[in-house]
C-alpha atoms as a PDB file:
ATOM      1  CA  UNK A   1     -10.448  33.195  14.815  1.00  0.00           C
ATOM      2  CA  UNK A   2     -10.858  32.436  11.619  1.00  0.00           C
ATOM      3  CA  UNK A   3      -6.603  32.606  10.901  1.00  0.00           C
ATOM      4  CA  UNK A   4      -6.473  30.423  13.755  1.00  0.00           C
ATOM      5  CA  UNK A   5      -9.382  27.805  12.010  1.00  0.00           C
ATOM      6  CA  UNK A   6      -6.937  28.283   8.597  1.00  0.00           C
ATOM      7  CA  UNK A   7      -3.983  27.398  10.250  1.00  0.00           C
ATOM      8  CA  UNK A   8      -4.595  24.379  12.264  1.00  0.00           C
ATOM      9  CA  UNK A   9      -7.526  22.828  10.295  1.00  0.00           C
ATOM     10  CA  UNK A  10      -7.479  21.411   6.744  1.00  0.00           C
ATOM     11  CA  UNK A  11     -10.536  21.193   4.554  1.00  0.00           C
ATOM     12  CA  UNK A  12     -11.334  17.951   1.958  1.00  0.00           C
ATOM     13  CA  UNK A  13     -12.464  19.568  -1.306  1.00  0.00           C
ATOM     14  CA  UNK A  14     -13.319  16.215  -2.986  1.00  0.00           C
ATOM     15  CA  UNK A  15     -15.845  15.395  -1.085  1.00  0.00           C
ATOM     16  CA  UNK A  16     -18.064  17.643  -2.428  1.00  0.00           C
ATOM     17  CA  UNK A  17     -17.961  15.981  -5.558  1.00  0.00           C
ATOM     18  CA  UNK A  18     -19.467  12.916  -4.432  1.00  0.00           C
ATOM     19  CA  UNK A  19     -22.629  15.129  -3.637  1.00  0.00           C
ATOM     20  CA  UNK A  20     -26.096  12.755  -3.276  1.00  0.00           C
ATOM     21  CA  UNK A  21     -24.328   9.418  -3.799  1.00  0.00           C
ATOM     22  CA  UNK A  22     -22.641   9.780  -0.250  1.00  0.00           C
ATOM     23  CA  UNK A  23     -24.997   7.728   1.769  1.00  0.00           C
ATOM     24  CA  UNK A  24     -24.396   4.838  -1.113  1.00  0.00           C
ATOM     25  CA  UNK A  25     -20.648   5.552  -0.968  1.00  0.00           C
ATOM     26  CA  UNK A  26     -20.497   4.872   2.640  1.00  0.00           C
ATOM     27  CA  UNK A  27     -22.424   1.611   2.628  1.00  0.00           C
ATOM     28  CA  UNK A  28     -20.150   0.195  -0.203  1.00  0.00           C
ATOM     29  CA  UNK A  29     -16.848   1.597   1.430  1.00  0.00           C
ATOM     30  CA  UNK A  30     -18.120   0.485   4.716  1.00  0.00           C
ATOM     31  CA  UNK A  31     -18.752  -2.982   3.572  1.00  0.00           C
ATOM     32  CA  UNK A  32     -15.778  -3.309   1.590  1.00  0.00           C
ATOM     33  CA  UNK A  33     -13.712  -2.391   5.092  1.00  0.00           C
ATOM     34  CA  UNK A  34     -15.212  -4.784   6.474  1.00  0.00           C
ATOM     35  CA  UNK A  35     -14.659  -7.009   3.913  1.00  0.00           C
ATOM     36  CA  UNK A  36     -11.350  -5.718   3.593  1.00  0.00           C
ATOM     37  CA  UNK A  37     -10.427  -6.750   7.805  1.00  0.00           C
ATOM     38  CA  UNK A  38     -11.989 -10.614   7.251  1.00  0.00           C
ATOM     39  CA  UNK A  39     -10.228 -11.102   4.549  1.00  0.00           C
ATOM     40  CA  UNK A  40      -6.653 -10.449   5.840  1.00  0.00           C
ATOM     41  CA  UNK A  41      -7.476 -11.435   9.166  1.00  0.00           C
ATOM     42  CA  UNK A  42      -8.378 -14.784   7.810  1.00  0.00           C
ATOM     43  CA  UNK A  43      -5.012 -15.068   5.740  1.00  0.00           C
ATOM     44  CA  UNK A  44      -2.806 -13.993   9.370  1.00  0.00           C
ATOM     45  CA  UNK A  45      -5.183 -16.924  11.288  1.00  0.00           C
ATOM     46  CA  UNK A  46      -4.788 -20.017   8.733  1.00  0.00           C
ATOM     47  CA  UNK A  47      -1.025 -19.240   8.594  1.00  0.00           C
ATOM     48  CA  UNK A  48      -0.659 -18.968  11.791  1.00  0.00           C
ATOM     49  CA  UNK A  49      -2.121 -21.841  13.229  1.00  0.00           C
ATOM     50  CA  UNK A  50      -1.039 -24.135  10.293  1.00  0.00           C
ATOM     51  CA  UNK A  51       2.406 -25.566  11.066  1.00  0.00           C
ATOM     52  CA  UNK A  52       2.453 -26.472   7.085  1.00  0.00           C
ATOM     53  CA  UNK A  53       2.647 -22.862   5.958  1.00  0.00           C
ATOM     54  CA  UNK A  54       5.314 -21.915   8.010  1.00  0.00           C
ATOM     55  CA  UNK A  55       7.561 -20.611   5.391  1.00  0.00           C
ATOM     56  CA  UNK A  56       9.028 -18.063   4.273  1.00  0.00           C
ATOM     57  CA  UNK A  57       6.847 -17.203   1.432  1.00  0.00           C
ATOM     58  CA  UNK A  58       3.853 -17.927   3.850  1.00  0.00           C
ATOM     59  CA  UNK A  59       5.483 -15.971   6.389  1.00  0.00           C
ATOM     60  CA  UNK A  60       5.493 -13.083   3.909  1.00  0.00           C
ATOM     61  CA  UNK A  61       1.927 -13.406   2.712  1.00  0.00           C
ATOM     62  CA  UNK A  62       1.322 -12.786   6.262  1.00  0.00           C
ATOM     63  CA  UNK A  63       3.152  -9.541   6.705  1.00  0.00           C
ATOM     64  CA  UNK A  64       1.223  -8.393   3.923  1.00  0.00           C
ATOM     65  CA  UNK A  65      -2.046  -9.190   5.256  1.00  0.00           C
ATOM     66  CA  UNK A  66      -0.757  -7.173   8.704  1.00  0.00           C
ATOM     67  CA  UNK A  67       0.262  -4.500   6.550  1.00  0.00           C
ATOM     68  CA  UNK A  68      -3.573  -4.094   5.205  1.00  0.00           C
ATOM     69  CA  UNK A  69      -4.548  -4.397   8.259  1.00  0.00           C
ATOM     70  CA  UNK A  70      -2.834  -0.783   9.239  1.00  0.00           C
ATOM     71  CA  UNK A  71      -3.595   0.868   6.403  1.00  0.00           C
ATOM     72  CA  UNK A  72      -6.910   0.138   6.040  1.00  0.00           C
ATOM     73  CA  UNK A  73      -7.494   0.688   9.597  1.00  0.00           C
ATOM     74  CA  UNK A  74      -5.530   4.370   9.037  1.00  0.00           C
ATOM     75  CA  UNK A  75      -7.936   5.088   6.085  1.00  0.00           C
ATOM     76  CA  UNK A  76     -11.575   3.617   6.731  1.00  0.00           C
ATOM     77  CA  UNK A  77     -12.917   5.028   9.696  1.00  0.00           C
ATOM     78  CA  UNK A  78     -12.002   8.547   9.035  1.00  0.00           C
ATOM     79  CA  UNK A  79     -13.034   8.630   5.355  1.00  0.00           C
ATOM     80  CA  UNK A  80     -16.409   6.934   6.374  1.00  0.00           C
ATOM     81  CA  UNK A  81     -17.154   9.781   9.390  1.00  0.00           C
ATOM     82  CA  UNK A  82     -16.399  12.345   6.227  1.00  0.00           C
ATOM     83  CA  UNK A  83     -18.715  10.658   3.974  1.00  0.00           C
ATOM     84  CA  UNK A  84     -21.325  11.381   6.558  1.00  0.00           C
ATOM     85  CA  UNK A  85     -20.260  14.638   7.588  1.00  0.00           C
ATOM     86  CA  UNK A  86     -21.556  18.483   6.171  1.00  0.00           C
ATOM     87  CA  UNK A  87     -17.827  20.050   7.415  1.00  0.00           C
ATOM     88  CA  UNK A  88     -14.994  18.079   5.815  1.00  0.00           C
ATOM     89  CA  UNK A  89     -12.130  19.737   8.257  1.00  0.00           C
ATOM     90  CA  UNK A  90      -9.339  17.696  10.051  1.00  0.00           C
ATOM     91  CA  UNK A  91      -6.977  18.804  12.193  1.00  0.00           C
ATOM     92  CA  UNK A  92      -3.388  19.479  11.237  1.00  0.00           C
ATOM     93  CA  UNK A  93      -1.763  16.210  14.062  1.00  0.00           C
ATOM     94  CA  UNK A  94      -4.575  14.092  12.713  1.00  0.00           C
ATOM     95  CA  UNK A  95      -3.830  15.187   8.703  1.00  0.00           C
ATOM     96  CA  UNK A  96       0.239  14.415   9.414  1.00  0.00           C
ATOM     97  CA  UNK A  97      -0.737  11.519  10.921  1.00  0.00           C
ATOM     98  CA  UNK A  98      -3.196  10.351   8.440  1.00  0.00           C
ATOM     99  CA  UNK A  99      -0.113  10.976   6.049  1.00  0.00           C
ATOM    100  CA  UNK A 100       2.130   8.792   8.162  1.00  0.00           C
ATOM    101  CA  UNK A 101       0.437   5.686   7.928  1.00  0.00           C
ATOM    102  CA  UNK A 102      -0.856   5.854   4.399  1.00  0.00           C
ATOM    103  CA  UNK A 103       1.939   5.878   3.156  1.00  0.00           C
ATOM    104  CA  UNK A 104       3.723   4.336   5.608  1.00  0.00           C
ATOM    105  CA  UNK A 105       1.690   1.646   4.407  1.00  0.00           C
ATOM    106  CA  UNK A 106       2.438   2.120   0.970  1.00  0.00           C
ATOM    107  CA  UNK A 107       5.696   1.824   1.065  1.00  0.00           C
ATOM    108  CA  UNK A 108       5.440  -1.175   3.517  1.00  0.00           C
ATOM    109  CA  UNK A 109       4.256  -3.001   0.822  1.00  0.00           C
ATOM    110  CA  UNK A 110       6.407  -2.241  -2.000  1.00  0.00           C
ATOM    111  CA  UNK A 111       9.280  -3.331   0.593  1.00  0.00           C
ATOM    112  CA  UNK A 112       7.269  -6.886   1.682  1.00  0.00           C
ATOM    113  CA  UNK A 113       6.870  -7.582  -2.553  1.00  0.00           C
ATOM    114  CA  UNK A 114      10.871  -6.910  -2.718  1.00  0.00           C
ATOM    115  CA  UNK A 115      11.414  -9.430  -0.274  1.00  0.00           C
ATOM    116  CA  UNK A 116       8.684 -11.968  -1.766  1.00  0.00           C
ATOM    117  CA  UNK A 117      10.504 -11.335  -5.148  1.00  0.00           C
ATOM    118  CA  UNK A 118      14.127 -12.585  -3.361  1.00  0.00           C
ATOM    119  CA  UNK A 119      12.836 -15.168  -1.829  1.00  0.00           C
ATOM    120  CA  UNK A 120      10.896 -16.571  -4.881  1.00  0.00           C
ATOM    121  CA  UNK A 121      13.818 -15.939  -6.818  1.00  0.00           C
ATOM    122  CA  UNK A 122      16.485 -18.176  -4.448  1.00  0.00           C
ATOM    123  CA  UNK A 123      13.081 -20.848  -4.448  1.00  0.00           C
ATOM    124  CA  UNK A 124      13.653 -21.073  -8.849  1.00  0.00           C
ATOM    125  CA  UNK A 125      16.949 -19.855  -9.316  1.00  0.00           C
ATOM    126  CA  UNK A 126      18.902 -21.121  -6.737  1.00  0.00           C
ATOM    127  CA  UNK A 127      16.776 -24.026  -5.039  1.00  0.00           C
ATOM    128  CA  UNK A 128      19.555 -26.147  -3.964  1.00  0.00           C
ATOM    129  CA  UNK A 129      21.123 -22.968  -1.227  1.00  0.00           C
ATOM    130  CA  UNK A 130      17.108 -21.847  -0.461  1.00  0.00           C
ATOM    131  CA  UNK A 131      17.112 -23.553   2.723  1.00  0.00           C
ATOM    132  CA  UNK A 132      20.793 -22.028   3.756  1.00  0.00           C
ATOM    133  CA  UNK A 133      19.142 -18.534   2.505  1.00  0.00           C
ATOM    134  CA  UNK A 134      16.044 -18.438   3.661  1.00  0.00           C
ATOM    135  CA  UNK A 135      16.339 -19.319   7.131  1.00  0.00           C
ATOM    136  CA  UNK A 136      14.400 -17.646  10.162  1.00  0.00           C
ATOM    137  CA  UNK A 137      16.802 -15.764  11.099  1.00  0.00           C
ATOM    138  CA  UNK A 138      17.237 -14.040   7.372  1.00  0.00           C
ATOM    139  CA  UNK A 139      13.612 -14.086   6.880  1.00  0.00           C
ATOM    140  CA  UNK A 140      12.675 -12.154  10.766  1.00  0.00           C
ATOM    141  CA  UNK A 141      15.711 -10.172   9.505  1.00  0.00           C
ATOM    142  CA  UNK A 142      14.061  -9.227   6.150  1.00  0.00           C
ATOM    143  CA  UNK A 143      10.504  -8.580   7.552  1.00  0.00           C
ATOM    144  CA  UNK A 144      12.116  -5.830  10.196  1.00  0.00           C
ATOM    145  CA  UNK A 145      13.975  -4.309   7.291  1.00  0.00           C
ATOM    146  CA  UNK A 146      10.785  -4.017   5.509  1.00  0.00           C
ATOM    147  CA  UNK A 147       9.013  -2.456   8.079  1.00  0.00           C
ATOM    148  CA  UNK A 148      11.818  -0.187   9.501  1.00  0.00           C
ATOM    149  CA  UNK A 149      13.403   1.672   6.398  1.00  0.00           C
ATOM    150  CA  UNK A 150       9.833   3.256   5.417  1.00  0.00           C
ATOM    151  CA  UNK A 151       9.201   4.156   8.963  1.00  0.00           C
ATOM    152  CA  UNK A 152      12.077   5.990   9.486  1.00  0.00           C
ATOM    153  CA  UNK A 153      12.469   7.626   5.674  1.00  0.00           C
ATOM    154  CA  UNK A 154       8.774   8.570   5.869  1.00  0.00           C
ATOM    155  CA  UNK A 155       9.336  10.230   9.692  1.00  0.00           C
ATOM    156  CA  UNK A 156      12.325  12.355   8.091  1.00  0.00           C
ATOM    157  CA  UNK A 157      10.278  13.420   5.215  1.00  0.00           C
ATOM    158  CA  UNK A 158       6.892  14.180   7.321  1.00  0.00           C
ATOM    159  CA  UNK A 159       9.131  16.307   9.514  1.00  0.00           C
ATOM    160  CA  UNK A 160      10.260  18.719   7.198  1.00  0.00           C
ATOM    161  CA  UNK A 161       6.545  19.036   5.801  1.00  0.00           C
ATOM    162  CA  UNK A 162       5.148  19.458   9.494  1.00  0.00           C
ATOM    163  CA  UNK A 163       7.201  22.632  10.010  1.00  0.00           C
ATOM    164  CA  UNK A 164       6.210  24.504   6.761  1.00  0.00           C
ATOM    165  CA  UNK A 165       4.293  27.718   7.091  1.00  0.00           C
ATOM    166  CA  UNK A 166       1.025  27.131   5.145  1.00  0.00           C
ATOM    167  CA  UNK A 167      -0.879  30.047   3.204  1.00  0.00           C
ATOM    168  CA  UNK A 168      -4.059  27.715   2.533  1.00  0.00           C
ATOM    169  CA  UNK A 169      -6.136  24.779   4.211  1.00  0.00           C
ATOM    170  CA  UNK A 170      -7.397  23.327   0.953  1.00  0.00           C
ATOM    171  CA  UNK A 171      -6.251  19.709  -0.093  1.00  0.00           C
ATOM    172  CA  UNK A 172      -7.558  18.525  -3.010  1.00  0.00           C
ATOM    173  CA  UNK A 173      -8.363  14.992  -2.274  1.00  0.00           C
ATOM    174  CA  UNK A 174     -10.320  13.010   0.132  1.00  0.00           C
ATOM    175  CA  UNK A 175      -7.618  11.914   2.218  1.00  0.00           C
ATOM    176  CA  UNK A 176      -4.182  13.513   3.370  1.00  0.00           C
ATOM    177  CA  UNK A 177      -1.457  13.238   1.075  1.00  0.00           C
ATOM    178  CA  UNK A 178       2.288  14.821   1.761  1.00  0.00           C
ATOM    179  CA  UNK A 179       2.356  16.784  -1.613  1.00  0.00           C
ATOM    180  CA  UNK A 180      -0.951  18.175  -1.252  1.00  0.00           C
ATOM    181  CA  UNK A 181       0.128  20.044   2.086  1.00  0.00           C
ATOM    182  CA  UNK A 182       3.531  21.023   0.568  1.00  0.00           C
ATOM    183  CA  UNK A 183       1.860  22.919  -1.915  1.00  0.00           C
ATOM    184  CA  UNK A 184       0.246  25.209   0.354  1.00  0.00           C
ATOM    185  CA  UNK A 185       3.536  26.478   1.828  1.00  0.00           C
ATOM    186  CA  UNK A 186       4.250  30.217   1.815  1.00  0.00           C
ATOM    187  CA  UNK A 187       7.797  29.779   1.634  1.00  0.00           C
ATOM    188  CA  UNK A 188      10.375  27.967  -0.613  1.00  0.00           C
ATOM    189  CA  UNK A 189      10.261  24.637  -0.254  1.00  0.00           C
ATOM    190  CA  UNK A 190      12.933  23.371  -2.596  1.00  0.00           C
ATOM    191  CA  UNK A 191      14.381  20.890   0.291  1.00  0.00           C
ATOM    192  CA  UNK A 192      11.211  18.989   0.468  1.00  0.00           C
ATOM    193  CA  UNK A 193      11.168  18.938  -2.871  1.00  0.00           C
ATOM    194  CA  UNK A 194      15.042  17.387  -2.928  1.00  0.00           C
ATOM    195  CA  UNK A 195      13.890  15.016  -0.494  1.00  0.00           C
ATOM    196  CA  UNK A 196      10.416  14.011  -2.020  1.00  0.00           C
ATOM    197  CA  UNK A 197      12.810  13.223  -5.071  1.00  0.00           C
ATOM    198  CA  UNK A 198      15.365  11.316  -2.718  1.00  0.00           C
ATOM    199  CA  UNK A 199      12.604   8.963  -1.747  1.00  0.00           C
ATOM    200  CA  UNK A 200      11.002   8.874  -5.452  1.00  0.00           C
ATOM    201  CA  UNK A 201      14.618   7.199  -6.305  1.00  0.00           C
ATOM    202  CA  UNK A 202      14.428   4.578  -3.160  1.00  0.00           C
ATOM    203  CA  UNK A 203      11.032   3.468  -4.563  1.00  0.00           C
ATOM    204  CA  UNK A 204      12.067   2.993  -8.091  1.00  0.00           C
ATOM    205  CA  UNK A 205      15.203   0.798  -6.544  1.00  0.00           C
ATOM    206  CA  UNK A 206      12.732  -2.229  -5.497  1.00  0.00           C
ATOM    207  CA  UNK A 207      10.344  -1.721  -8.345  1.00  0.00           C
ATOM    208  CA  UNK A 208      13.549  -2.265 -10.608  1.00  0.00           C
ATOM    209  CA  UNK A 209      14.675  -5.128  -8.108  1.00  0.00           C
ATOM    210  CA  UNK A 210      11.403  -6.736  -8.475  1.00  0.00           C
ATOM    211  CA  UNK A 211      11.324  -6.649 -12.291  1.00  0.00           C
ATOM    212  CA  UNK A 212      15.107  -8.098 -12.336  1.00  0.00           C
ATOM    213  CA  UNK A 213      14.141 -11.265 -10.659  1.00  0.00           C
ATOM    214  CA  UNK A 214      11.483 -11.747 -12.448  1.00  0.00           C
ATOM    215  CA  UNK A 215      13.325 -11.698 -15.475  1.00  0.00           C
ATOM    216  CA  UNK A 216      15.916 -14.230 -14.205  1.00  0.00           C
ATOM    217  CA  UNK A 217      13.422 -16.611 -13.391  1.00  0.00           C
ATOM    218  CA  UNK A 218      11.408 -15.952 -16.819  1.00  0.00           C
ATOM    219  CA  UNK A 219      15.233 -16.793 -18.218  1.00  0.00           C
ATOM    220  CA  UNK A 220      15.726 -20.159 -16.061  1.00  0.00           C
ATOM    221  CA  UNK A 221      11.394 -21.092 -17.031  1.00  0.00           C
ATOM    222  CA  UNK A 222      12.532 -20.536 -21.312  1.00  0.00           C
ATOM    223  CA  UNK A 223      14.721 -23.791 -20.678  1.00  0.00           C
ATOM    224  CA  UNK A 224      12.726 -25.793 -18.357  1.00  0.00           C
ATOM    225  CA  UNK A 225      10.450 -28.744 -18.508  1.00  0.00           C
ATOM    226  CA  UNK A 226       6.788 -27.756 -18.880  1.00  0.00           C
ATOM    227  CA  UNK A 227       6.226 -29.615 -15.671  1.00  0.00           C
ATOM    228  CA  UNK A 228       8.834 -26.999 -13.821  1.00  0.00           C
ATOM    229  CA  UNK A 229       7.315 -24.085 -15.560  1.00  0.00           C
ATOM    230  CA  UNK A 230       3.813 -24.988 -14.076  1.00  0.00           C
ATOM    231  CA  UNK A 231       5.131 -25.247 -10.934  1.00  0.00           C
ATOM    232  CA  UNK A 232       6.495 -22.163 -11.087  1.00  0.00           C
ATOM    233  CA  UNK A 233       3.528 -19.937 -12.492  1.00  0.00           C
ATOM    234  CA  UNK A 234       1.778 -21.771  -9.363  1.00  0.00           C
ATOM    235  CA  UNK A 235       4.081 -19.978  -6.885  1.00  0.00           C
ATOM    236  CA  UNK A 236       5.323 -16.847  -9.044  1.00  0.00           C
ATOM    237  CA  UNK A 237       1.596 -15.932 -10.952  1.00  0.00           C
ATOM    238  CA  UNK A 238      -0.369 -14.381  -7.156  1.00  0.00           C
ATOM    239  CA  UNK A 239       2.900 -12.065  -6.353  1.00  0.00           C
ATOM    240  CA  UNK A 240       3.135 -11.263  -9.709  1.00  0.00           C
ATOM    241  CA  UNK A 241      -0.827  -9.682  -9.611  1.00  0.00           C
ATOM    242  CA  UNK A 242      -0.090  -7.990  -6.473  1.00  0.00           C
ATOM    243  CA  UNK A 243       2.818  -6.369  -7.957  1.00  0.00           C
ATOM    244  CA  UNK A 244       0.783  -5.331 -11.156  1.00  0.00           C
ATOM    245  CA  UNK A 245      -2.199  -4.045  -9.063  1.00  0.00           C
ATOM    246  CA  UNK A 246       0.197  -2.178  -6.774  1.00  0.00           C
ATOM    247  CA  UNK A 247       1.900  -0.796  -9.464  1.00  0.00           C
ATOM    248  CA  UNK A 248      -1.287   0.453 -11.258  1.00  0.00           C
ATOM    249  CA  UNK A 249      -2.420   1.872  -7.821  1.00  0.00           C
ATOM    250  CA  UNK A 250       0.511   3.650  -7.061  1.00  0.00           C
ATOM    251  CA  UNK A 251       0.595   5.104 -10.736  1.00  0.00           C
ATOM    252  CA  UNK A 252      -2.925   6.529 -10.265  1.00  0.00           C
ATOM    253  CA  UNK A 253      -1.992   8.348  -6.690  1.00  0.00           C
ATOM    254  CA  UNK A 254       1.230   9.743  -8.191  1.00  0.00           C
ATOM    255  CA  UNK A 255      -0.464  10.691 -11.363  1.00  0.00           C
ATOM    256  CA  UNK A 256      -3.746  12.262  -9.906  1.00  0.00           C
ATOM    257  CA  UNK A 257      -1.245  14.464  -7.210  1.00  0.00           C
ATOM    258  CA  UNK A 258       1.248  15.978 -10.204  1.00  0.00           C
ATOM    259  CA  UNK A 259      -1.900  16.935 -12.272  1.00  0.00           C
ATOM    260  CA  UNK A 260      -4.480  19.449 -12.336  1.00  0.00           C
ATOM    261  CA  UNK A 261      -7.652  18.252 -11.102  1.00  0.00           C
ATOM    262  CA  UNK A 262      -9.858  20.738 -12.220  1.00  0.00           C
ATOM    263  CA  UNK A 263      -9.350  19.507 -16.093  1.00  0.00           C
ATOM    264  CA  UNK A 264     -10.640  15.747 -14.516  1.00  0.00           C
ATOM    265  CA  UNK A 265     -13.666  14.117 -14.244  1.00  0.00           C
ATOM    266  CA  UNK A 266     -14.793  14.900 -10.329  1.00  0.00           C
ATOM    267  CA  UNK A 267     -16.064  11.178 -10.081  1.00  0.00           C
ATOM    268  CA  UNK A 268     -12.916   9.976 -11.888  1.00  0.00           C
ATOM    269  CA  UNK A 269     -10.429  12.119  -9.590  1.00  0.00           C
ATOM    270  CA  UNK A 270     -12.304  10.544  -6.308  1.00  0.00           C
ATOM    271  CA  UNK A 271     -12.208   7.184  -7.858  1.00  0.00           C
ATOM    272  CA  UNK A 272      -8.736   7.401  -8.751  1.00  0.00           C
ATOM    273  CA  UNK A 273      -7.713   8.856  -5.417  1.00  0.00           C
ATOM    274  CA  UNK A 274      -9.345   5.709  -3.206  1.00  0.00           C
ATOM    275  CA  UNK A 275      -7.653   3.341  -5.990  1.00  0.00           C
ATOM    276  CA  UNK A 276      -4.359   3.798  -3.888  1.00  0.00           C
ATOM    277  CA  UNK A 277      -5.581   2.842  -0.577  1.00  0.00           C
ATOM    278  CA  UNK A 278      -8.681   0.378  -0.980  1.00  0.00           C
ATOM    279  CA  UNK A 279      -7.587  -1.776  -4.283  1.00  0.00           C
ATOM    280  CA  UNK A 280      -4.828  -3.663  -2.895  1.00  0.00           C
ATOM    281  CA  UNK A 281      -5.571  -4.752   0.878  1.00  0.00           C
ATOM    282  CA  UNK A 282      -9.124  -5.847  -0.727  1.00  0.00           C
ATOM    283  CA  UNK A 283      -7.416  -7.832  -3.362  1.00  0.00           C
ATOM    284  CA  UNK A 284      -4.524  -9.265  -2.254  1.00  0.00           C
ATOM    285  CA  UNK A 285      -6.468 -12.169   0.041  1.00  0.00           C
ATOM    286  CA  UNK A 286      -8.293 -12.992  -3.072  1.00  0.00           C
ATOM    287  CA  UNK A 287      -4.934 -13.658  -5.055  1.00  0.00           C
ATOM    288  CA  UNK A 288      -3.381 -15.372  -3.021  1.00  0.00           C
ATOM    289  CA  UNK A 289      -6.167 -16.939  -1.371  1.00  0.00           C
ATOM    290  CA  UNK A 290      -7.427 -18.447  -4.511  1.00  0.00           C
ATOM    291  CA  UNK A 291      -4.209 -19.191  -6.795  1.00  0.00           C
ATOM    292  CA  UNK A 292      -2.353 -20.878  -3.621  1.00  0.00           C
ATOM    293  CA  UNK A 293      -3.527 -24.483  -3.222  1.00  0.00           C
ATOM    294  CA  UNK A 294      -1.671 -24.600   0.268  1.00  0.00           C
ATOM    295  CA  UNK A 295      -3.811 -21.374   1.728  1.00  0.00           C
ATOM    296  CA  UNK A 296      -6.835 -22.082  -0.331  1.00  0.00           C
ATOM    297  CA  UNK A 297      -6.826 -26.005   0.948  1.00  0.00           C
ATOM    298  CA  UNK A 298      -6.874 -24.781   4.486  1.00  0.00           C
ATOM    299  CA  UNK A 299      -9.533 -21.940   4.360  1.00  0.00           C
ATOM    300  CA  UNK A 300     -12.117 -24.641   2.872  1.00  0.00           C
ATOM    301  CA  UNK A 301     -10.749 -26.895   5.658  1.00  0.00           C
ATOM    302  CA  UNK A 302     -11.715 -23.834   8.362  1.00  0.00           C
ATOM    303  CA  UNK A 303     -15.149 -23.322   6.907  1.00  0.00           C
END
C-alpha cells in the first residue's frame, strides 16, 4: 500500500514552511486571484467591444490577458485547497498536468512578448510597410504560432518525464515543476536532460529576439525628434515592464529549481517559487492598463 501511495502520489514539502501564516496566505492569494481574473478579464472585454483598439498591438495585449487567464486558473485553485489542507499529496495525472499548463503558460508568454516586440518594431522602424505587415491575416497567423510551438514542445518534453520510474514522491516546491519530478528518477535520465537543454536554447532565441528590437528602435529614437521619442516610450515603455518583470520571474523559478533549498530562507524559497506564476498575470493589466491612454481612456469610460 504504501509503494502504491509512493508511486502514484506526490507530496508538497514547502508548504510546511508556511506553518501558522496559512490561513493569512490564503486570504491574500485568494484575493489576489480574484483580483488577478477582473483584471484581465476587463482588458479581453474593453478590447473587444471597442472597434478603436482593434489592432494588432491591442490584439496582442489581449492574448496576453487570455494567457493569464489559463495560468492563473491552472495555479489558484489547487494551491489555495493546499493552503487549507493537513496532507499536501497530488496525484501523479493531476501533478503532469499541473506541469503542462504552468508552463505551458510560461512559455505562452515569452512567445506573445516576441510577437509584441515585431510588431512594435515594424510600428518605429519600418512604419511606412506596418500596415502591409501587420495585417490580420499575419497577426491571427502570429497569435497561433504563439500558442502552438509551446504546446507541442512542452507535450514532447512532459512525455518523456511521464514515463520515468520515480524512487521518491517529494517535490520541493509548492507547485509541480518538470525538474523537480526528473530528479526523483531511478534511472538515467540524460535524454531529458538533452531535451530540457534543447528547450533552454528555444527560450533564450526570443529573449535575444526581444532585446534585438529593442535595440534597433533605441538606435532609430538616438536620432529622432523629442516629439517621436515620446511617442515612442508611450507605446514601447508597458511591453518593455512586462518583459523586465517576466524576465525577473522566470530568473527566480529557474534559479530556485538548480539550487539547494535547504541553504534558503523557507519564507524566501516559497516567495520566490509563487514569483513565477502570480507576479506577471497580476501585473500586466496594471501596465498596460495605466501607461496606454487608448485602454486606460476606455476603462474610465466603462466605469
Amino acid at each position: 500500500m504504501e509503494n502504491s501511495t509512493l508511486s502514484f502520489y506526490f507530496r508538497f514539502t514547502m508548504f510546511a514552511n508556511i506553518g501558522h501564516y496559512r490561513f493569512m496566505a490564503f486570504i491574500f492569494c485568494l484575493l489576489l486571484f480574484i483580483f488577478t481574473i477582473f483584471t484581465n478579464l476587463l482588458m479581453i472585454v474593453v478590447i473587444s467591444q471597442q472597434t478603436t483598439l482593434h489592432e494588432p498591438m491591442y490584439i496582442f495585449i489581449a492574448c496576453l490577458s487570455v494567457n493569464a487567464l489559463y495560468g492563473s486558473s491552472g495555479f489558484f485553485p489547487r494551491f489555495l485547497m493546499d493552503l487549507l489542507s493537513d496532507t499536501h499529496l497530488i496525484s501523479r495525472p493531476a501533478c503532469f498536468t499541473q506541469i503542462y499548463v504552468i508552463y505551458s503558460y510560461a512559455s505562452c508568454e515569452l512567445t506573445v512578448l516576441s510577437i509584441m516586440a515585431y510588431d512594435r518594431y515594424i510600428a518605429v522602424c519600418l512604419p511606412l510597410h506596418y500596415h502591409t505587415k501587420m495585417t490580420l491575416k499575419t497577426v491571427v497567423k502570429l497569435t497561433a504560432l504563439a500558442w502552438i510551438l509551446p504546446a507541442f514542445s512542452l507535450a514532447a518534453c512532459l512525455c518523456l518525464s511521464a514515463t520515468l520510474p520515480l524512487c521518491g514522491n517529494e517535490i520541493h516546491k509548492v507547485f509541480c515543476a518538470n525538474w523537480n519530478v526528473v530528479k526523483l528518477s531511478c534511472v538515467n535520465t540524460a535524454v531529458n536532460n538533452v531535451v530540457g537543454m534543447l528547450l533552454t536554447v528555444t527560450i533564450f532565441l526570443p529573449l535575444f529576439y526581444i532585446l534585438y528590437t529593442y535595440l534597433r528602435i533605441v538606435a532609430i529614437c538616438w536620432k529622432s525628434s523629442a516629439e517621436f521619442k515620446g511617442k515612442v516610450l508611450e507605446s514601447c515603455l508597458p511591453h518593455t515592464i512586462s518583459f523586465v518583470i517576466y524576465s525577473i520571474a522566470g530568473f527566480c523559478d529557474v534559479a530556485l529549481s538548480r539550487n539547494n533549498l535547504e541553504v534558503i530562507n523557507p519564507f524566501i524559497a516559497v516567495i520566490l517559487s509563487l514569483v513565477f506564476v502570480v507576479i506577471p498575470p497580476a501585473l500586466n493589466p496594471l501596465v498596460y492598463g495605466l501607461k496606454l491612454p487608448e485602454i486606460r481612456k476606455h476603462i474610465l469610460r466603462l466605469f
